[in-house]
N, C-alpha and C. Protein backbone atom coordinates (compact mmCIF):
# COMPACT_ATOMS: atom_id res chain seq x y z
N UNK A 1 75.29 57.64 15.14
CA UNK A 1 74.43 56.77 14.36
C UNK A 1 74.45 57.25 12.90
N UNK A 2 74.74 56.25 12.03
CA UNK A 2 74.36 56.61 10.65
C UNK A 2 73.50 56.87 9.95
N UNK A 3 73.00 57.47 8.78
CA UNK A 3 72.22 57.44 7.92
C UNK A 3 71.31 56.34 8.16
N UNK A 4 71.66 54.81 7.42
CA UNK A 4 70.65 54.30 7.41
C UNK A 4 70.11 53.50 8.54
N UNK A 5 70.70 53.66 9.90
CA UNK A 5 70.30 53.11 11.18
C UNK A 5 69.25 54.19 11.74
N UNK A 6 69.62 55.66 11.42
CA UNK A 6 68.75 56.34 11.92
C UNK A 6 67.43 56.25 11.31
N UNK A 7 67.42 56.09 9.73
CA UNK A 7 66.17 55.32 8.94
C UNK A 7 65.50 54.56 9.27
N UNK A 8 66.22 53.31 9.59
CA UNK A 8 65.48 52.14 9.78
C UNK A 8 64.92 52.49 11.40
N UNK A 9 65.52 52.96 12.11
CA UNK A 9 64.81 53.21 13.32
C UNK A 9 63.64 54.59 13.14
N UNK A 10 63.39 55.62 12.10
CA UNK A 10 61.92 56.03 11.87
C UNK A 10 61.42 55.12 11.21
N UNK A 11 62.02 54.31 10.70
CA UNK A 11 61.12 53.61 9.97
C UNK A 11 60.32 52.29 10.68
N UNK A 12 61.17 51.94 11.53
CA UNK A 12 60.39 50.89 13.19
C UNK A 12 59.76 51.59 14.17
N UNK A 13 59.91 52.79 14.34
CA UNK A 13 58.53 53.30 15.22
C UNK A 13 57.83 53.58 14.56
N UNK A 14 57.65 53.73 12.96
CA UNK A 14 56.37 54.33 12.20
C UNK A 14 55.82 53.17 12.31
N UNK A 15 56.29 51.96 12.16
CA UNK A 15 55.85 50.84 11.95
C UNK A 15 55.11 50.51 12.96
N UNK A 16 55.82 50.31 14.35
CA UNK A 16 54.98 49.99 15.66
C UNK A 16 53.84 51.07 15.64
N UNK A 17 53.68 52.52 15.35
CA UNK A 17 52.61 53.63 15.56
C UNK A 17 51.60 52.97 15.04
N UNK A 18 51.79 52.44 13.52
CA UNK A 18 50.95 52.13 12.50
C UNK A 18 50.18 50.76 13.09
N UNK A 19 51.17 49.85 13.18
CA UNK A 19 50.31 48.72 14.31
C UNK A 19 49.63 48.88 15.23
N UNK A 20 49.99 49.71 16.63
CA UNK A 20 49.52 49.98 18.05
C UNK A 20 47.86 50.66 17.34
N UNK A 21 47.95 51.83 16.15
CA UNK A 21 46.79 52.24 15.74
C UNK A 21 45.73 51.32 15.26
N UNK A 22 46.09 50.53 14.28
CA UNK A 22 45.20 49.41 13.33
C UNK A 22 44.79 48.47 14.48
N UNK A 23 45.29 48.07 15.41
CA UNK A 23 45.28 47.36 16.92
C UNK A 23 43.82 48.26 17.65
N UNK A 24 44.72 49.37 17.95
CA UNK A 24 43.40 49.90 18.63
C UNK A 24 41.71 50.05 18.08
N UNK A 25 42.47 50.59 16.91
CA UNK A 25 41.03 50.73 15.64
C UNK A 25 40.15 49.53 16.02
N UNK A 26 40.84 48.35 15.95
CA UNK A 26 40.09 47.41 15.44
C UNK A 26 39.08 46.90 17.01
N UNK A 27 39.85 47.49 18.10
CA UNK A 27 39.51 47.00 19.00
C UNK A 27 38.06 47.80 19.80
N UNK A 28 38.63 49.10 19.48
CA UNK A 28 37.62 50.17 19.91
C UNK A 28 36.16 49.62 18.65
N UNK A 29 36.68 49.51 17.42
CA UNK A 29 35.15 48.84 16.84
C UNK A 29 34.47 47.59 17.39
N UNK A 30 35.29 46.64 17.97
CA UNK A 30 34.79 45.84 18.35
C UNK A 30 34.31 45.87 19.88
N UNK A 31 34.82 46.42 20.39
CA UNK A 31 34.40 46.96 21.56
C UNK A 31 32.72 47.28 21.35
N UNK A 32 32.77 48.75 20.63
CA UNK A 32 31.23 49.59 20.27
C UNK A 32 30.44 48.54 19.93
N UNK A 33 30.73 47.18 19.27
CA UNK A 33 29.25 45.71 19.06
C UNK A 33 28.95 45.29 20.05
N UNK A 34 30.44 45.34 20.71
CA UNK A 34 29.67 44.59 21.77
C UNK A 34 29.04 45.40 23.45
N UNK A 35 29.19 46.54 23.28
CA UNK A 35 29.31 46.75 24.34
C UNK A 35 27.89 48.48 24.41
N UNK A 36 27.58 48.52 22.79
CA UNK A 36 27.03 49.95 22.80
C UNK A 36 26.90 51.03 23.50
N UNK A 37 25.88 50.71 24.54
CA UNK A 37 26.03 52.35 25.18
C UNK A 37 26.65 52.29 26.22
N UNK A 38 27.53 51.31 26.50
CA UNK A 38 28.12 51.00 27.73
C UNK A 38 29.77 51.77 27.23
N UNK A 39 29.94 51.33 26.14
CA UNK A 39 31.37 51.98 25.06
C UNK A 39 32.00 52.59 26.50
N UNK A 40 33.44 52.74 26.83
CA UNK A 40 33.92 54.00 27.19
C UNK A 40 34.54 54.75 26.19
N UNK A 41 35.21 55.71 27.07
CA UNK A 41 35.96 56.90 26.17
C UNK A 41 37.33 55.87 25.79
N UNK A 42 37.84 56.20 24.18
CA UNK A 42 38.90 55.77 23.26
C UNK A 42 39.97 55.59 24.46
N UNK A 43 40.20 56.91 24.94
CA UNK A 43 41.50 57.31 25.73
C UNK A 43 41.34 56.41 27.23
N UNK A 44 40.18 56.15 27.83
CA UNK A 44 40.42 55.54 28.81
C UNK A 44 40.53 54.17 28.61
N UNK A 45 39.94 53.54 27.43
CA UNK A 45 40.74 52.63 26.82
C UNK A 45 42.06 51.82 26.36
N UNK A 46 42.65 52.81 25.55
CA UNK A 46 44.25 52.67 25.78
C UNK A 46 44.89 53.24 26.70
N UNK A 47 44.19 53.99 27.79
CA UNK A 47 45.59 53.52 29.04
C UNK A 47 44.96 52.52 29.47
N UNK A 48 43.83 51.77 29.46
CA UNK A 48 43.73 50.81 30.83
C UNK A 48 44.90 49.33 29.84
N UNK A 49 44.98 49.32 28.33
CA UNK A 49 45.37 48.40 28.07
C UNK A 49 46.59 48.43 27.78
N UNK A 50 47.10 49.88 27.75
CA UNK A 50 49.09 50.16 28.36
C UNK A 50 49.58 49.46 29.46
N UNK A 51 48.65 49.45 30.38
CA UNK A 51 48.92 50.06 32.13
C UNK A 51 47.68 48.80 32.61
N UNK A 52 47.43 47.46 32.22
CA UNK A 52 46.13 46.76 33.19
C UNK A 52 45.85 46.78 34.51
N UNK A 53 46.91 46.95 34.83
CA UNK A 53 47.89 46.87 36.37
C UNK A 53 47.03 48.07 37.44
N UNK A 54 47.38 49.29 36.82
CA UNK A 54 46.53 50.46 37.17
C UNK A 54 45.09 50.81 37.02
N UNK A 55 45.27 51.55 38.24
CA UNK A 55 43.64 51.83 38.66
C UNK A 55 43.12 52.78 37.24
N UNK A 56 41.80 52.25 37.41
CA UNK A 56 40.81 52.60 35.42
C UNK A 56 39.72 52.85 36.04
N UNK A 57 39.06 53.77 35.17
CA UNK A 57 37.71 54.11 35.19
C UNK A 57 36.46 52.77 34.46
N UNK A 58 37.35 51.64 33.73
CA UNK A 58 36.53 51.09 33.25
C UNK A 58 35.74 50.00 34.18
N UNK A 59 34.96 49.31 33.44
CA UNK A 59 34.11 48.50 34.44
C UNK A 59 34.63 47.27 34.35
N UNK A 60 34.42 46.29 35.29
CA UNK A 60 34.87 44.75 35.01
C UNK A 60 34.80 44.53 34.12
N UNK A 61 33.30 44.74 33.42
CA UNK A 61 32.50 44.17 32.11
C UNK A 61 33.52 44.50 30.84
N UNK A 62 33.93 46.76 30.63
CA UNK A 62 34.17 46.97 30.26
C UNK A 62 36.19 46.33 29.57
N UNK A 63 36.70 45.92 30.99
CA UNK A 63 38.18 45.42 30.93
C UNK A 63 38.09 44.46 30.14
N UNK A 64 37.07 43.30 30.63
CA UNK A 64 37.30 41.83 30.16
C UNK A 64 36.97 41.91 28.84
N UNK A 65 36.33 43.07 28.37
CA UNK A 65 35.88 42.57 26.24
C UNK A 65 37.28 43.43 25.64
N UNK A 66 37.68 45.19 26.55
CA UNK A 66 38.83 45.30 26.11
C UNK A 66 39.81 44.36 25.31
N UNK A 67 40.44 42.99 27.39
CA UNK A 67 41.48 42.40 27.22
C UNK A 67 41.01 41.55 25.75
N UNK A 68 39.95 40.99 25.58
CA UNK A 68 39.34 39.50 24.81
C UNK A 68 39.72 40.14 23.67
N UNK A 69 39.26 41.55 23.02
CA UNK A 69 39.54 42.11 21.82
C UNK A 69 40.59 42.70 21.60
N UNK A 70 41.36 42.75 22.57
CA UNK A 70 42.93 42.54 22.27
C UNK A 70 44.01 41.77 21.80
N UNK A 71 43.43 40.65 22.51
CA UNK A 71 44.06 38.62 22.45
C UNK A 71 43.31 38.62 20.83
N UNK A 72 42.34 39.25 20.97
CA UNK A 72 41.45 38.29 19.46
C UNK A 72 42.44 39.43 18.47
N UNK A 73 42.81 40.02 18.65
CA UNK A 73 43.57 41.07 17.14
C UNK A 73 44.89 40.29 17.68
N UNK A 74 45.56 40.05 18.58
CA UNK A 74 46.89 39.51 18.42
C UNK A 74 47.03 37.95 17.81
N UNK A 75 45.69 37.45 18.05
CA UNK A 75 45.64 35.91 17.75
C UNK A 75 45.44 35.98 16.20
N UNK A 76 44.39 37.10 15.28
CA UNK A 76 44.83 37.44 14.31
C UNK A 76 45.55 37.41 13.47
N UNK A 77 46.74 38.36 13.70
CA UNK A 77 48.03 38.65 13.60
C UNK A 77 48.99 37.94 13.85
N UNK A 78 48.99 36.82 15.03
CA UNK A 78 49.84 35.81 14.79
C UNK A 78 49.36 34.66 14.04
N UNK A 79 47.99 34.35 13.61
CA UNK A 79 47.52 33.61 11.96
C UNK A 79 48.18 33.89 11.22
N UNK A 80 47.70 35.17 10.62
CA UNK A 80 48.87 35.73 9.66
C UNK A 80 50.37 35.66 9.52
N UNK A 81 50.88 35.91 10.22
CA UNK A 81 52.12 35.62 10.18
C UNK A 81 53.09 34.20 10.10
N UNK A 82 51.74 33.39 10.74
CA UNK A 82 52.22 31.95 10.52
C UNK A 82 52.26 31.66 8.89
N UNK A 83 50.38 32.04 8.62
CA UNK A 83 50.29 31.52 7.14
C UNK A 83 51.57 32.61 6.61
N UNK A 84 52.40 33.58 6.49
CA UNK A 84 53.35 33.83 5.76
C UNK A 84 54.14 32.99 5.69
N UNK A 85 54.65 32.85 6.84
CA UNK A 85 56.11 32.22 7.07
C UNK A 85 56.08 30.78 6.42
N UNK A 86 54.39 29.79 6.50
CA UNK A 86 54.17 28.45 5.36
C UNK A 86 54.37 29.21 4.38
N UNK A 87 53.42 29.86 3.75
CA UNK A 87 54.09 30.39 2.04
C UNK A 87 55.08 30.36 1.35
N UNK A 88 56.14 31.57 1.92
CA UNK A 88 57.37 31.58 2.65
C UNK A 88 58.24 30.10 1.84
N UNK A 89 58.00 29.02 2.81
CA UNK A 89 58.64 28.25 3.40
C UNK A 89 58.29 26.93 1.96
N UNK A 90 56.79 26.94 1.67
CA UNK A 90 56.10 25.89 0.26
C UNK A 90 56.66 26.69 -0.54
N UNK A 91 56.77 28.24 -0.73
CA UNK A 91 57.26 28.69 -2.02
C UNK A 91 58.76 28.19 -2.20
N UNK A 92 59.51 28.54 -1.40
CA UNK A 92 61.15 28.25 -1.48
C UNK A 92 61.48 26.91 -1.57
N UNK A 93 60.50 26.14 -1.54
CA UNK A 93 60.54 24.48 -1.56
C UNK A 93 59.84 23.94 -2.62
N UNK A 94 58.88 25.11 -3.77
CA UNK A 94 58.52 25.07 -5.14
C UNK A 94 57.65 23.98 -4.99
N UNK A 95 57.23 23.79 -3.58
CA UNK A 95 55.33 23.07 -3.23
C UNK A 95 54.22 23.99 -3.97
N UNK A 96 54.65 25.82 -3.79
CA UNK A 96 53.65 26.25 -4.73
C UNK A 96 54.50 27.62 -5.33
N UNK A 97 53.85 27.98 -6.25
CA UNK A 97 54.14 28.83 -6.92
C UNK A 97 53.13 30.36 -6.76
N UNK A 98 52.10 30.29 -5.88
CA UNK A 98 51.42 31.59 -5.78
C UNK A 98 50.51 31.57 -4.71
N UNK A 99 50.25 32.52 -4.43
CA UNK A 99 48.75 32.59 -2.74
C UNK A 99 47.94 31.85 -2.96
N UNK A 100 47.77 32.36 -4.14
CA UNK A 100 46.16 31.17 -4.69
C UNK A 100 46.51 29.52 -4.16
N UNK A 101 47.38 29.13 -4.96
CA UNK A 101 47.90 28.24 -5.12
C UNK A 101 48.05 27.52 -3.43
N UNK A 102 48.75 28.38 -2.79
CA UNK A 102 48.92 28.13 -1.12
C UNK A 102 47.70 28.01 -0.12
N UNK A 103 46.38 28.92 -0.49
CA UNK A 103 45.37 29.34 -0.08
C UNK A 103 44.65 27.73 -0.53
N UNK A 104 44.57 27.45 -1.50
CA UNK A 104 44.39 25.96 -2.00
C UNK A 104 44.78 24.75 -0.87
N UNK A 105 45.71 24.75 -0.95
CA UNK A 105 46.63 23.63 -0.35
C UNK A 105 46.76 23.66 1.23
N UNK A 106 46.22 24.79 1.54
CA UNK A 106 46.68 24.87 3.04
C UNK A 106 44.71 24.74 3.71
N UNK A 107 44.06 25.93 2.81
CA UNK A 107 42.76 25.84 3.46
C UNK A 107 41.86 25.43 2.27
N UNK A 108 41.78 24.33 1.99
CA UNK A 108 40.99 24.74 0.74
C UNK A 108 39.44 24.53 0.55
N UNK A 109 38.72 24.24 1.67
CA UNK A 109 36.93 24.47 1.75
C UNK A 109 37.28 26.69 1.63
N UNK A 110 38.28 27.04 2.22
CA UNK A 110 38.46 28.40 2.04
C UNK A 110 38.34 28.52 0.66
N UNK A 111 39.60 27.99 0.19
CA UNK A 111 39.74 28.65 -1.68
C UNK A 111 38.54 28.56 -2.34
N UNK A 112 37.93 26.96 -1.58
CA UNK A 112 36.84 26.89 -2.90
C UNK A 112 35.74 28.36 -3.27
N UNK A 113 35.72 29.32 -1.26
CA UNK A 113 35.02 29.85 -0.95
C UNK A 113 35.58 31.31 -1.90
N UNK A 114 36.68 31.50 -1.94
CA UNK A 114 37.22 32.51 -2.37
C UNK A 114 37.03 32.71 -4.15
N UNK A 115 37.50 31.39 -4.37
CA UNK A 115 36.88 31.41 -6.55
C UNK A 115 35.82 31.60 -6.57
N UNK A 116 34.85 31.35 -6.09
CA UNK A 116 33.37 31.54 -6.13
C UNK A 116 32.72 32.84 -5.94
N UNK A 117 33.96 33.58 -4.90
CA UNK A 117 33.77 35.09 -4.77
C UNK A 117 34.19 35.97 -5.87
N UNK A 118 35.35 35.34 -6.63
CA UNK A 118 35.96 35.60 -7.60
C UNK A 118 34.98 35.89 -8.84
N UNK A 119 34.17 34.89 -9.13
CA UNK A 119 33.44 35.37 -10.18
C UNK A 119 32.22 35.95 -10.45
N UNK A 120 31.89 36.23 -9.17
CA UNK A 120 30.28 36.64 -8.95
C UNK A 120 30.60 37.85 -9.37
């Protein structure tokens, strides 16, 4: 393997680490709202959502807000990626020229919400 294959491959598991983390982060917080003193431990967390399949210490209660705040960060994340790929797609077609501009045109009771944040 070369130089820059061996790169790009630290550079795709840093990437997946960095995701699987911001993923969990977000999930274990959302978890703790909804679930307070019920919370489990971080770690029995991400194995039950490696591994669903396998036997867990968590509770029904505890699985089903897991799985939900899992789907809800992937459903997220595939928003995002859509609204790129329009951007993307209006920019190279010179429909717009900037986010703002896209953020406008695509959601814009949003934008109006966003200039307004802008100047306060």
């Amino acid at each position: 393997m070369n130089v820059f294959e061996e790169t790009t491959k630290q550079l795709l598991q840093a990437l997946i680490a960095n995701a699987e983390k911001e993923a969990m982060d977000y999930i274990l917080q959302e978890m703790q709202t909804v679930l307070g003193e019920e919370m489990p431990e971080a770690d029995a967390v991400r194995t039950y959502l490696q591994d669903p399949d396998n036997s867990t210490t968590l509770s029904a209660e505890q699985q089903i807000v897991a799985m939900d705040k899992l789907l809800e960060c992937a459903e997220v994340n595939l928003r995002t990626l859509c609204d790129l790929i329009r951007y993307q797609q209006l920019k190279d077609a010179g429909v717009v020229n900037s986010v703002k501009e896209f953020l406008h045109l695509v959601h814009p009771d949003d934008a109006c919400d966003i200039s307004k944040e802008d100047t306060d």
